[in-house]
C-alpha atoms as a PDB file:
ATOM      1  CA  UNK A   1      22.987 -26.254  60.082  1.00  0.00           C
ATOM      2  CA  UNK A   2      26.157 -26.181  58.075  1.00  0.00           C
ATOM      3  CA  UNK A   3      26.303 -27.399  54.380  1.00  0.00           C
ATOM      4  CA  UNK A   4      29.016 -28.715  52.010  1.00  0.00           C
ATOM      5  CA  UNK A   5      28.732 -28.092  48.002  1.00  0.00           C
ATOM      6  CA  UNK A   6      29.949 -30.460  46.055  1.00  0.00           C
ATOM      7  CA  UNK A   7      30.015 -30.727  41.749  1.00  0.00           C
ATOM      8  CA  UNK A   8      29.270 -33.718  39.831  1.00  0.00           C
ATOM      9  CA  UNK A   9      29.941 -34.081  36.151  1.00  0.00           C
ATOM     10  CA  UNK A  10      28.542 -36.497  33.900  1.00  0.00           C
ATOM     11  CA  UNK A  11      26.692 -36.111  30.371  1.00  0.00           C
ATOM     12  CA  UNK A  12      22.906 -38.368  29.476  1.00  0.00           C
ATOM     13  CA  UNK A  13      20.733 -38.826  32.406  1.00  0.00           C
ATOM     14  CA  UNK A  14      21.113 -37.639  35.633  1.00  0.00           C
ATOM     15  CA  UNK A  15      20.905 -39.981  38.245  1.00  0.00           C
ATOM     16  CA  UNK A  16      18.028 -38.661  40.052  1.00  0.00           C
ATOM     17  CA  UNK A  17      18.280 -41.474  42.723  1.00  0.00           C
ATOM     18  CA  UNK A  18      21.615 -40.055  44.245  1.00  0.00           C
ATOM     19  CA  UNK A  19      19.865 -37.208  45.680  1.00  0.00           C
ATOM     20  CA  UNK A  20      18.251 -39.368  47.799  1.00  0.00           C
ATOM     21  CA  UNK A  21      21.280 -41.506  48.294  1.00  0.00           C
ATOM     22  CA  UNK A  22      23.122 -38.819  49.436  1.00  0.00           C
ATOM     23  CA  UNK A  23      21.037 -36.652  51.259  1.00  0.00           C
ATOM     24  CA  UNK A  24      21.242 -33.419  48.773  1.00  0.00           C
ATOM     25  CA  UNK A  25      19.821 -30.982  46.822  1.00  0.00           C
ATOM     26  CA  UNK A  26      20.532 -28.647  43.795  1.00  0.00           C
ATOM     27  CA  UNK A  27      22.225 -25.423  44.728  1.00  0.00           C
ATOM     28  CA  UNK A  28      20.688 -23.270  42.421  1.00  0.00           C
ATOM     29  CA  UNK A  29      17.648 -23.457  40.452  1.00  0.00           C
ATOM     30  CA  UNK A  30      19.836 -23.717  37.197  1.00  0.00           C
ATOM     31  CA  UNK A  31      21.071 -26.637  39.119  1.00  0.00           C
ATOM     32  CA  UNK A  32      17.814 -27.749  38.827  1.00  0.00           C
ATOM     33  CA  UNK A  33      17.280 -27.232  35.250  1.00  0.00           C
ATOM     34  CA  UNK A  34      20.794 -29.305  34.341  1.00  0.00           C
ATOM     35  CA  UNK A  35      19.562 -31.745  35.922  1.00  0.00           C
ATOM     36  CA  UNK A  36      16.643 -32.468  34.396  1.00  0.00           C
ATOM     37  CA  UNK A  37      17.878 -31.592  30.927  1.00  0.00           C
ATOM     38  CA  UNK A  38      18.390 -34.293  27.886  1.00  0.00           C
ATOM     39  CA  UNK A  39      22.029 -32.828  26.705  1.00  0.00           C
ATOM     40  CA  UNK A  40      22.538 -35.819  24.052  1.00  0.00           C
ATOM     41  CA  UNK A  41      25.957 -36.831  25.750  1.00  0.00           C
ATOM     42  CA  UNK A  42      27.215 -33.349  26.193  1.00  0.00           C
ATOM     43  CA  UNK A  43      29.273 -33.223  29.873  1.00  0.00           C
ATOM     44  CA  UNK A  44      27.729 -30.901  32.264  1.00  0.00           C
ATOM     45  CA  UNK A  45      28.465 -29.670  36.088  1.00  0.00           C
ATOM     46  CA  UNK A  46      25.902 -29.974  38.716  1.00  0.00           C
ATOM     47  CA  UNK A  47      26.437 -27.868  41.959  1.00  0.00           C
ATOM     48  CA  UNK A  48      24.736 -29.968  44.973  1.00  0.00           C
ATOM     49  CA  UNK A  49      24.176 -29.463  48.870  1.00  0.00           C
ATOM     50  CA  UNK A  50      24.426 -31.637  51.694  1.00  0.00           C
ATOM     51  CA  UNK A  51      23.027 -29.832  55.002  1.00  0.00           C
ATOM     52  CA  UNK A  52      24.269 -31.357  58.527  1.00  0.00           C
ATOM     53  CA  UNK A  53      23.894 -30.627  62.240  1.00  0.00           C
ATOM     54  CA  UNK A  54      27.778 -30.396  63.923  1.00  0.00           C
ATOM     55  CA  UNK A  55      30.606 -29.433  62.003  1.00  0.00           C
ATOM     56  CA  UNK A  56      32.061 -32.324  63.519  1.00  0.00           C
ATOM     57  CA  UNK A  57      29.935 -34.398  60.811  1.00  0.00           C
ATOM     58  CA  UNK A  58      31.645 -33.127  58.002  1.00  0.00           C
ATOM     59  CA  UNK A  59      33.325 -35.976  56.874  1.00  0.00           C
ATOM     60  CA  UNK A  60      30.219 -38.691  57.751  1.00  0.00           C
ATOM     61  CA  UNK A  61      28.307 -36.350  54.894  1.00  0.00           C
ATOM     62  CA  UNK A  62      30.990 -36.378  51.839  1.00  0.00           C
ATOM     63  CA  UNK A  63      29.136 -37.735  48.633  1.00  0.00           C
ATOM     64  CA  UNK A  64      29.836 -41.342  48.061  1.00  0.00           C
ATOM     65  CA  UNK A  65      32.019 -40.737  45.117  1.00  0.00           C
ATOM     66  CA  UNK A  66      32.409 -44.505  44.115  1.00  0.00           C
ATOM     67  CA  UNK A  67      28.174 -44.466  44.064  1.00  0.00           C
ATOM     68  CA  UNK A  68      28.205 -41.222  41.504  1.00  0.00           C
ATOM     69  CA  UNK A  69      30.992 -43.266  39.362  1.00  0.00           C
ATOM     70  CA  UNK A  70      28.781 -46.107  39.369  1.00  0.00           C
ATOM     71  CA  UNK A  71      26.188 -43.823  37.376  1.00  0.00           C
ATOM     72  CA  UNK A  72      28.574 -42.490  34.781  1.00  0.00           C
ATOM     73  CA  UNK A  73      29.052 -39.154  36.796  1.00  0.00           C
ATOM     74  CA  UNK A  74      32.338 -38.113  38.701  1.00  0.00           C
ATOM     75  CA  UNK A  75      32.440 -35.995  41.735  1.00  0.00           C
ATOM     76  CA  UNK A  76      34.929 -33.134  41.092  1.00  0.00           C
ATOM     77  CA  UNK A  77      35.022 -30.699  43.849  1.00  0.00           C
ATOM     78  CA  UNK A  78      33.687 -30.752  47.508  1.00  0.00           C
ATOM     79  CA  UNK A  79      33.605 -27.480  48.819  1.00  0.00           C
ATOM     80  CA  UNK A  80      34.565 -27.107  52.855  1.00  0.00           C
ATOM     81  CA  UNK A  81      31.802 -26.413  55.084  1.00  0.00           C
ATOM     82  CA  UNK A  82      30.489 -22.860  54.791  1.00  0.00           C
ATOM     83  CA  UNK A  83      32.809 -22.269  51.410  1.00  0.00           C
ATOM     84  CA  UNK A  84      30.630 -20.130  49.014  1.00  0.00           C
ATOM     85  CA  UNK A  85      29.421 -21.758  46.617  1.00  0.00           C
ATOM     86  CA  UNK A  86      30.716 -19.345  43.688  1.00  0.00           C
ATOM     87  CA  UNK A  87      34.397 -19.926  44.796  1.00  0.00           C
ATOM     88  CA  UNK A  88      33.266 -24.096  44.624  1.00  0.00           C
ATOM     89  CA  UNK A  89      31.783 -23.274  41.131  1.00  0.00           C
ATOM     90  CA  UNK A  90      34.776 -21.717  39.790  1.00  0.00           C
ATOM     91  CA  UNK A  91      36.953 -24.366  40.905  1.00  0.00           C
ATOM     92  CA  UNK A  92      34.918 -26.760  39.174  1.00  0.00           C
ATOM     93  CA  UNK A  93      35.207 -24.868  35.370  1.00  0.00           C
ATOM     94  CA  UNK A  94      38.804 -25.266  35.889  1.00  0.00           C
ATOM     95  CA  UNK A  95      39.198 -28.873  36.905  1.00  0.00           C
ATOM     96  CA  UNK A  96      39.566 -31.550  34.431  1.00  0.00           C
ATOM     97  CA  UNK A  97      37.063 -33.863  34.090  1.00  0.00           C
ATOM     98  CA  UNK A  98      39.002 -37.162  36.122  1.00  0.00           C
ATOM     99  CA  UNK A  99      39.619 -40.575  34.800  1.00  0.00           C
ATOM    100  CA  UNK A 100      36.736 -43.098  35.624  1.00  0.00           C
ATOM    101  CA  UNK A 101      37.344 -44.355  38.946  1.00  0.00           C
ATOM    102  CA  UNK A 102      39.798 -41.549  40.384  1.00  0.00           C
ATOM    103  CA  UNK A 103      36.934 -38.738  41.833  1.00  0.00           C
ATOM    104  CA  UNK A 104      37.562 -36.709  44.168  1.00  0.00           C
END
């Protein structure tokens, strides 16, 4: 299996429905805890998995950035396949959060 992070930003309530939408789960179990958090409009990051079979699926499994959007969140950074997810999470705290409509 290979797997692709990817971090979504958004503040209010997560849009639990996207993990089913796009096939993922939280990275870490502080992930988890983000997630289900009521922040009161404060922005957070959410680190988030996608698992496939060939590496030749890669691009078939990228989050469907316009469907985040839709939500209120915006998709920041996808990770390469097999990238660690600490190098993914630091890149994240250091990109700007993007004007709606321009994700990743």
């Amino acid at each position: 299996m290979h797997t692709i992070h990817f971090v979504v930003r958004g503040s209010g309530r997560f849009p639990f429905d996207m993990l089913r939408y796009d096939c993922c789960t939280p990275t870490t179990e502080t992930d988890s805890m983000e997630m289900g958090e009521d922040w009161d409009g404060d922005t957070r990051d959410v680190m988030l998995d996608k698992q496939f079979r060939k590496i030749t699926d890669a691009r078939r499994f990228l989050p469907t950035v316009g469907r985040w959007e839709s939500f209120g969140w915006s998709v920041i950074v996808v990770g390469e396949p097999h990238a660690d997810h600490y190098s993914i999470r630091d890149r994240a705290m250091r990109t700007p959060t993007p004007p709606r409509g321009q994700g990743v």
